[in-house]
Protein backbone atom coordinates (compact mmCIF):
# COMPACT_ATOMS: atom_id res chain seq x y z
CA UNK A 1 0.00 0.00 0.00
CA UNK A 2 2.91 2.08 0.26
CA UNK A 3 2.82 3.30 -3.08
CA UNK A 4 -0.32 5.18 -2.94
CA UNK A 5 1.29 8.19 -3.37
CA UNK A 6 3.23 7.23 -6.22
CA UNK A 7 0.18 5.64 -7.91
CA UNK A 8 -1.84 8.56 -7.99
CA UNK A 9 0.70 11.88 -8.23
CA UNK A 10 -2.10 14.25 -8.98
CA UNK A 11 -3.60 13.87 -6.21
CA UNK A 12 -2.69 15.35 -2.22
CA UNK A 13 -1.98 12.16 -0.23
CA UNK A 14 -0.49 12.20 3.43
CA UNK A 15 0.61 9.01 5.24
CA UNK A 16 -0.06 8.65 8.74
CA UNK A 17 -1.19 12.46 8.94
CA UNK A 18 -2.35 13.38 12.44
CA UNK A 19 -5.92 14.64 11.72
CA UNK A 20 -6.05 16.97 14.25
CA UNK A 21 -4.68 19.34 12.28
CA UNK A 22 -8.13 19.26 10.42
CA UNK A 23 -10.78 18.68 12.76
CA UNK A 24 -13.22 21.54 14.99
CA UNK A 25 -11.91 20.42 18.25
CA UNK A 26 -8.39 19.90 17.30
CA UNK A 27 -8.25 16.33 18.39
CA UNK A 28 -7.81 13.02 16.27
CA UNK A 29 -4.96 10.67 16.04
CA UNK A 30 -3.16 9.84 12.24
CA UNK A 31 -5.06 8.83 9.31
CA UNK A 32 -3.73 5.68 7.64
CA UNK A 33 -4.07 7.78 4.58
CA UNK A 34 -5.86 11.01 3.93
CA UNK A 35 -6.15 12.26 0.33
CA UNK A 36 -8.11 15.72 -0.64
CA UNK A 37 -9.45 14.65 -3.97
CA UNK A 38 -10.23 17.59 -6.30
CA UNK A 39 -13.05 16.53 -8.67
CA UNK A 40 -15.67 13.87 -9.06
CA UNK A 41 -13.39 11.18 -11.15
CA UNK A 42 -10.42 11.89 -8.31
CA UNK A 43 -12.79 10.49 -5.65
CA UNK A 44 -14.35 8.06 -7.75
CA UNK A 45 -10.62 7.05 -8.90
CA UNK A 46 -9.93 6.57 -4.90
CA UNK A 47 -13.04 4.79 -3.76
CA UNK A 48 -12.42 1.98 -6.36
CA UNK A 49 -8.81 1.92 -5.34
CA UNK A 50 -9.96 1.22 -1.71
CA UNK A 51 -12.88 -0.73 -2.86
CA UNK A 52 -10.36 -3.38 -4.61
CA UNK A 53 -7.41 -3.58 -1.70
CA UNK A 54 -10.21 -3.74 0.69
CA UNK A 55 -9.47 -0.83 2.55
CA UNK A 56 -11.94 1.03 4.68
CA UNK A 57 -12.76 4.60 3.11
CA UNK A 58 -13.92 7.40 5.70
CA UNK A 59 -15.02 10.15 4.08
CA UNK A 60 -14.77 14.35 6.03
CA UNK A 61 -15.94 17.51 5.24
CA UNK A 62 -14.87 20.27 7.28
CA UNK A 63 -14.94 17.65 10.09
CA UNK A 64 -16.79 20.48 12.34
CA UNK A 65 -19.90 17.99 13.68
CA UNK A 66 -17.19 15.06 14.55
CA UNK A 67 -14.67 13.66 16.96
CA UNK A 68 -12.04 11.79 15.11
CA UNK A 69 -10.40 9.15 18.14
CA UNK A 70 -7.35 9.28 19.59
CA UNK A 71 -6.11 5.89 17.37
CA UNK A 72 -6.73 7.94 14.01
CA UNK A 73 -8.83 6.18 11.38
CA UNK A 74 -7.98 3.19 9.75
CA UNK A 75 -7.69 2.77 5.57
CA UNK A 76 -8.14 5.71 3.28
CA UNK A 77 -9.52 9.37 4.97
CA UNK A 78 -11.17 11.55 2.07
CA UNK A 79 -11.28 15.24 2.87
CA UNK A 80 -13.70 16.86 0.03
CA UNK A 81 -12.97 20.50 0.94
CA UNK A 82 -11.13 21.05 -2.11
CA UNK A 83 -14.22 20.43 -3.84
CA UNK A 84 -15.76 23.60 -3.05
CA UNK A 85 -17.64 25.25 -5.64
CA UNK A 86 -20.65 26.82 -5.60
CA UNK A 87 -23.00 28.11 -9.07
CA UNK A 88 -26.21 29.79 -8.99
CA UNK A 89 -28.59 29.11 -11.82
CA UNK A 90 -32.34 31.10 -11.77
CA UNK A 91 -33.86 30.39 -8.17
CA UNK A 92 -31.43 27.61 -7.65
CA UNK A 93 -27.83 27.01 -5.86
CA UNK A 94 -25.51 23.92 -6.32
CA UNK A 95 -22.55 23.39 -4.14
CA UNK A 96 -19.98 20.90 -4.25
CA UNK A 97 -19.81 18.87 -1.72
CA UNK A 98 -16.92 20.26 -0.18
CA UNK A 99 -18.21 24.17 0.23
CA UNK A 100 -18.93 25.42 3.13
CA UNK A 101 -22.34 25.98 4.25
CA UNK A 102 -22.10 29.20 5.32
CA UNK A 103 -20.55 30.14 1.63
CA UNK A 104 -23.19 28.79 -0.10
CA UNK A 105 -25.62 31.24 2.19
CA UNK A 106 -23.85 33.90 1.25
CA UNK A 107 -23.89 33.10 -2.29
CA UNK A 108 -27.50 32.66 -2.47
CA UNK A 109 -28.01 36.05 -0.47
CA UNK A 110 -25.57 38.05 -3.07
CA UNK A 111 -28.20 36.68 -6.02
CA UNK A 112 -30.91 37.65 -3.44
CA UNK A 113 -32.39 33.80 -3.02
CA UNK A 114 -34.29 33.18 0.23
CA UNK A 115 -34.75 30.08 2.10
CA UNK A 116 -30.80 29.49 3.28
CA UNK A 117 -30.87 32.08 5.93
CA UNK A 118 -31.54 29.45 8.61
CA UNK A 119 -27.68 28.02 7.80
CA UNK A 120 -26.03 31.17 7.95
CA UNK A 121 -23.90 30.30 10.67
CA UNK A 122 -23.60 26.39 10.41
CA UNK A 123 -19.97 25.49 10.03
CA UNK A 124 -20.25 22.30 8.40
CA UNK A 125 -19.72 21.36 4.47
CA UNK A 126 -22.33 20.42 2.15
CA UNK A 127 -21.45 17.05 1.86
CA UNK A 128 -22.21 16.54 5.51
CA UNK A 129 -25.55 18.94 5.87
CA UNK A 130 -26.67 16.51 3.49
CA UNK A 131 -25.18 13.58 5.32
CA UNK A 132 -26.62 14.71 8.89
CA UNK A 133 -29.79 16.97 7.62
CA UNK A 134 -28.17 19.85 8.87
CA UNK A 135 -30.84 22.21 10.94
CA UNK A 136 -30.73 25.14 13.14
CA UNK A 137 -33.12 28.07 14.43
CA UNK A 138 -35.99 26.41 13.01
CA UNK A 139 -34.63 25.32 9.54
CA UNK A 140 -33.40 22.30 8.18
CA UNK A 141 -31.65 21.11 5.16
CA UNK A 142 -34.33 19.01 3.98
CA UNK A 143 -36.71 21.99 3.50
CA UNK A 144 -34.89 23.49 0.37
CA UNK A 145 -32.75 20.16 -0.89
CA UNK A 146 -34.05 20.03 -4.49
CA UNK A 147 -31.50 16.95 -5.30
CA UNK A 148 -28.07 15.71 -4.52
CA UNK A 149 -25.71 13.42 -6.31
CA UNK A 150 -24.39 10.48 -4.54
CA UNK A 151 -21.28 7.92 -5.28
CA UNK A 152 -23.21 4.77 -4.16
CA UNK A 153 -20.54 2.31 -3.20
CA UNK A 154 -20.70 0.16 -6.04
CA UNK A 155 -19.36 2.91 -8.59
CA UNK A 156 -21.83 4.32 -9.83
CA UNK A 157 -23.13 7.73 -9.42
CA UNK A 158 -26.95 8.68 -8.72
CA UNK A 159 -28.86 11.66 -8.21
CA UNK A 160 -31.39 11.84 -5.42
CA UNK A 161 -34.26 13.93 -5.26
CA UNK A 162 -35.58 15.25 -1.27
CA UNK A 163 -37.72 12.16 -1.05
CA UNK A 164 -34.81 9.42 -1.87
CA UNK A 165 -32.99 11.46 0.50
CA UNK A 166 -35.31 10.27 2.94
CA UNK A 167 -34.50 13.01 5.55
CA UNK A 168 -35.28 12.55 9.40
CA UNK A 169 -34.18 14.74 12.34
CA UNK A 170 -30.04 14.88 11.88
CA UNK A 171 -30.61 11.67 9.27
CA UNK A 172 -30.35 10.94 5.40
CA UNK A 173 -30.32 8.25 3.16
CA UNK A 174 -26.70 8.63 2.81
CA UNK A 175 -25.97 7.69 6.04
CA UNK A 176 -27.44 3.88 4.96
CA UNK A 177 -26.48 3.15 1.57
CA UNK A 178 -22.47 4.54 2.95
CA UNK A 179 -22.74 7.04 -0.67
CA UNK A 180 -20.64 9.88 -0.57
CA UNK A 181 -21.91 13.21 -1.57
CA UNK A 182 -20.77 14.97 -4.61
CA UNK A 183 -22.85 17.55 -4.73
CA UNK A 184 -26.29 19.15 -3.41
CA UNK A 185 -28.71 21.83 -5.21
CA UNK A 186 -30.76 24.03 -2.88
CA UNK A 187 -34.38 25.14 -4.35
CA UNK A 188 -35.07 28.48 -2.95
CA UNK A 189 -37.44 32.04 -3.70
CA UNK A 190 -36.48 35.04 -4.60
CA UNK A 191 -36.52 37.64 -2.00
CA UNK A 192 -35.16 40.87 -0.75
CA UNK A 193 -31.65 41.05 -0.41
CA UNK A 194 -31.20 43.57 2.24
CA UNK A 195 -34.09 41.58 4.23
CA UNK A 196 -32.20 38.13 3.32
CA UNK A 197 -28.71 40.10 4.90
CA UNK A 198 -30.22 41.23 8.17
CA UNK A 199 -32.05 37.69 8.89
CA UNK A 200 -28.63 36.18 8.13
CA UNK A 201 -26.82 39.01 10.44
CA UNK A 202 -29.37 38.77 13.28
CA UNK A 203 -28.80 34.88 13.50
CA UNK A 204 -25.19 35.35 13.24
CA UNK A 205 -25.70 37.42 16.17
CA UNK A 206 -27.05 35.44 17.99
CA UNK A 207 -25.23 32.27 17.55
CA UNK A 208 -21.67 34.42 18.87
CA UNK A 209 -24.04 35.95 21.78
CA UNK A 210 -24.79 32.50 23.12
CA UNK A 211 -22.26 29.91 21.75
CA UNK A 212 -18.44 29.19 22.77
CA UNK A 213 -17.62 30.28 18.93
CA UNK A 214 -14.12 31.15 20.62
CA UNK A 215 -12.82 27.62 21.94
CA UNK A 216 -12.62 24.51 19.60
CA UNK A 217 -15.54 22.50 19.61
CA UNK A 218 -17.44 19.90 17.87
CA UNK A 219 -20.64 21.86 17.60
CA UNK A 220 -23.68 20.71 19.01
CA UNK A 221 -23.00 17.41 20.57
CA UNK A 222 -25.99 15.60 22.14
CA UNK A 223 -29.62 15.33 19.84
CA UNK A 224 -32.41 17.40 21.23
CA UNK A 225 -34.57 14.74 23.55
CA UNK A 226 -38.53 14.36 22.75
CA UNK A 227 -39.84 17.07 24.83
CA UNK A 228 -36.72 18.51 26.64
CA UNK A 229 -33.36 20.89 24.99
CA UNK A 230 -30.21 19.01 25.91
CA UNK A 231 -28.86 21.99 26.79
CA UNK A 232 -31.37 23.10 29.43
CA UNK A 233 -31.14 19.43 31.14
CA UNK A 234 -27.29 19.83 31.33
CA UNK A 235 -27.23 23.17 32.56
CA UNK A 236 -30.10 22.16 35.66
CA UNK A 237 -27.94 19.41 36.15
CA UNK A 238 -25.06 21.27 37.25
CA UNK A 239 -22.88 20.40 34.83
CA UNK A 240 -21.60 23.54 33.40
CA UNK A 241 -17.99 23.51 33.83
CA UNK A 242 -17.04 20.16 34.42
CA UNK A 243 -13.96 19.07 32.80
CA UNK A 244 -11.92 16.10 32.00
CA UNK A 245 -8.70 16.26 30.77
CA UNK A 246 -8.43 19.33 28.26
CA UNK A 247 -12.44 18.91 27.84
CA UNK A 248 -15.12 21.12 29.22
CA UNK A 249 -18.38 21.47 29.00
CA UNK A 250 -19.54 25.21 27.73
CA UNK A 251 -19.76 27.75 30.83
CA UNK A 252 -21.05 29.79 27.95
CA UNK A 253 -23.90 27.35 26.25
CA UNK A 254 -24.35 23.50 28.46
CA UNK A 255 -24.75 22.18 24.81
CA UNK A 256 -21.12 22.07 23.86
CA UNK A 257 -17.84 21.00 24.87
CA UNK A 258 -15.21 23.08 24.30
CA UNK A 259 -11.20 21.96 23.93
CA UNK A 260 -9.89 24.66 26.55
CA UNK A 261 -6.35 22.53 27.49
CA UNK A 262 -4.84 20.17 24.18
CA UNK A 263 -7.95 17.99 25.32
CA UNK A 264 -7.92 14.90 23.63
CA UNK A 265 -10.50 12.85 21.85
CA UNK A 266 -10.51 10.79 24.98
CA UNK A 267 -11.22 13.78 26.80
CA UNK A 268 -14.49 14.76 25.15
CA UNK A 269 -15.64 11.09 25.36
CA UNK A 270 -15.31 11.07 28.83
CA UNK A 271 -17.13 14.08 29.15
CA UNK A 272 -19.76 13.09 26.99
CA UNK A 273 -20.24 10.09 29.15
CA UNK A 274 -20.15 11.43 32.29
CA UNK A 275 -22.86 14.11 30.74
CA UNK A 276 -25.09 11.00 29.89
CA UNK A 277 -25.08 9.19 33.14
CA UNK A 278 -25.81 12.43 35.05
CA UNK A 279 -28.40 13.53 33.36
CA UNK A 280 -30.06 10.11 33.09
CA UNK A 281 -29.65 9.82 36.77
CA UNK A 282 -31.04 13.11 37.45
CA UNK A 283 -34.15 13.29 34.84
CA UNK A 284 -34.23 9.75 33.22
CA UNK A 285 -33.42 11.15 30.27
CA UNK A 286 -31.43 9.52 28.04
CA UNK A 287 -29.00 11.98 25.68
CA UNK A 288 -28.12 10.52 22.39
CA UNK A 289 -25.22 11.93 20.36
CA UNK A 290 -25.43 14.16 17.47
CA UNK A 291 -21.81 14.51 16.69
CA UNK A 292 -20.30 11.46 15.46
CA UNK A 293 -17.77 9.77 16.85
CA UNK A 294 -15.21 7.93 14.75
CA UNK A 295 -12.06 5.99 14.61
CA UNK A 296 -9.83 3.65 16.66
CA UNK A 297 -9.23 3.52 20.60
């Protein structure tokens, strides 16, 4: 396998690349190999090339909603974020699957397209808003997904429209037939730009006023329980504060941890457990992860 490198010279491959370096907390031990395709045939070149040594394939956006373990990730690590562009087309917005989200709001508010505003702040890529249904303030992806295309895992390439996408609360269709996302386009409304810019501003706002955006974090990390806010149970369980390691849990927002010490990903885990059986002691409520959790021990 050593000649991965040397097999495919146009493309960016690091061995045993420590993927902290890449990741929203800053935590994450080597990947085997990580390679930052640039096109569609680069990534289909690599997932047949894993496909036929049998190597496991991982696949990262910006790696913001995701704690990479402390053992790194075994096989091939694909980081699309070199894939990144974004084209606007009457009232409708394909990215690649690699742009950021919060690019792809701003190109839809500079051609004055409504319906992204809801995203303005999420700092994930396309690629996994589609994966995880990305949502916040009230919006989710699903609501304005016209179609994406997907690598299915035997080769070929499909598009799916919203309902093969089969979106649920932080779920897709992608997430069960292990595709990876090429690209997504967004059907949205024209609107007022200046209106579009304040919503966008005003949510943006908000977001710095009540989230850690100043510490590395993995986002939101448990799912909202049926009939509670995670982050309301963890703050009335006392919680705020408590740290393991170089992991703490938000004094600013009980809904993240934040990396205030070179926490590792064993750090956050711990946290994250501790978090559980607290607040299940507390309010028999059990907290389910949002933010995935990947990789070797």
């Amino acid at each position: 396998m050593a000649n991965m490198m040397t097999k495919f010279p146009e493309i960016e491959i690091k061995q045993d690349e420590p993927l902290m370096h890449y990741t929203y907390t800053h935590t994450g031990g080597p990947a085997d190999w990580l390679a930052f395709p640039k096109n569609v045939e680069e990534v289909q070149t690599l997932v047949a090339y894993a496909n036929d040594h049998q190597l496991p394939l991982t696949v990262l956006g910006n790696a913001s909603n995701l704690i990479v373990r402390d053992g790194g990730i075994e096989g091939l690590t694909l980081i699309l974020t070199r894939m990144n562009k974004i084209s606007v087309s009457g009232n409708r917005v394909t990215a690649q699957a690699g742009a950021a989200y919060i690019e792809t709001t701003i190109a839809a508010r500079d051609h004055s397209l409504t319906g992204l505003e809801f995203a303005a702040g999420i700092p994930g890529s396309i690629g996994g808003a589609i994966f995880m249904n990305a949502g916040a303030y009230g919006g989710e992806t699903k609501e304005v997904v016209e179609s994406a295309t997907v690598l299915l895992p035997d080769g070929t390439v499909k598009r799916l429209n919203n309902e093969e996408l089969d979106f649920g609360y932080r779920h897709s269709s992608v997430q069960d037939n292990h595709g990876v996302v090429l690209d997504a386009t967004f059907s949205l409304q024209p609107g007022d730009h200046d209106e579009i810019a304040a919503k966008m501003d005003e949510l943006n706002a908000r977001r710095a006023a009540k989230q850690p955006l100043d510490l590395p974090s993995c986002g939101s990390v448990f799912k909202r329980p049926t009939g509670y806010f995670a982050g309301k149970l963890i703050h009335d369980a006392g919680l705020q504060g408590y740290t393991a390691g170089g992991a703490q849990v938000s004094t600013k927002h009980a809904g993240f941890i934040v990396n205030i010490d070179h926490g590792t990903a064993n750090d956050y885990v711990a946290v994250i457990h501790h978090v559980q059986q607290t607040v299940k002691e507390k309010f028999g409520v059990s907290l389910q992860t949002e933010v995935r959790i990947i990789g070797r021990n």
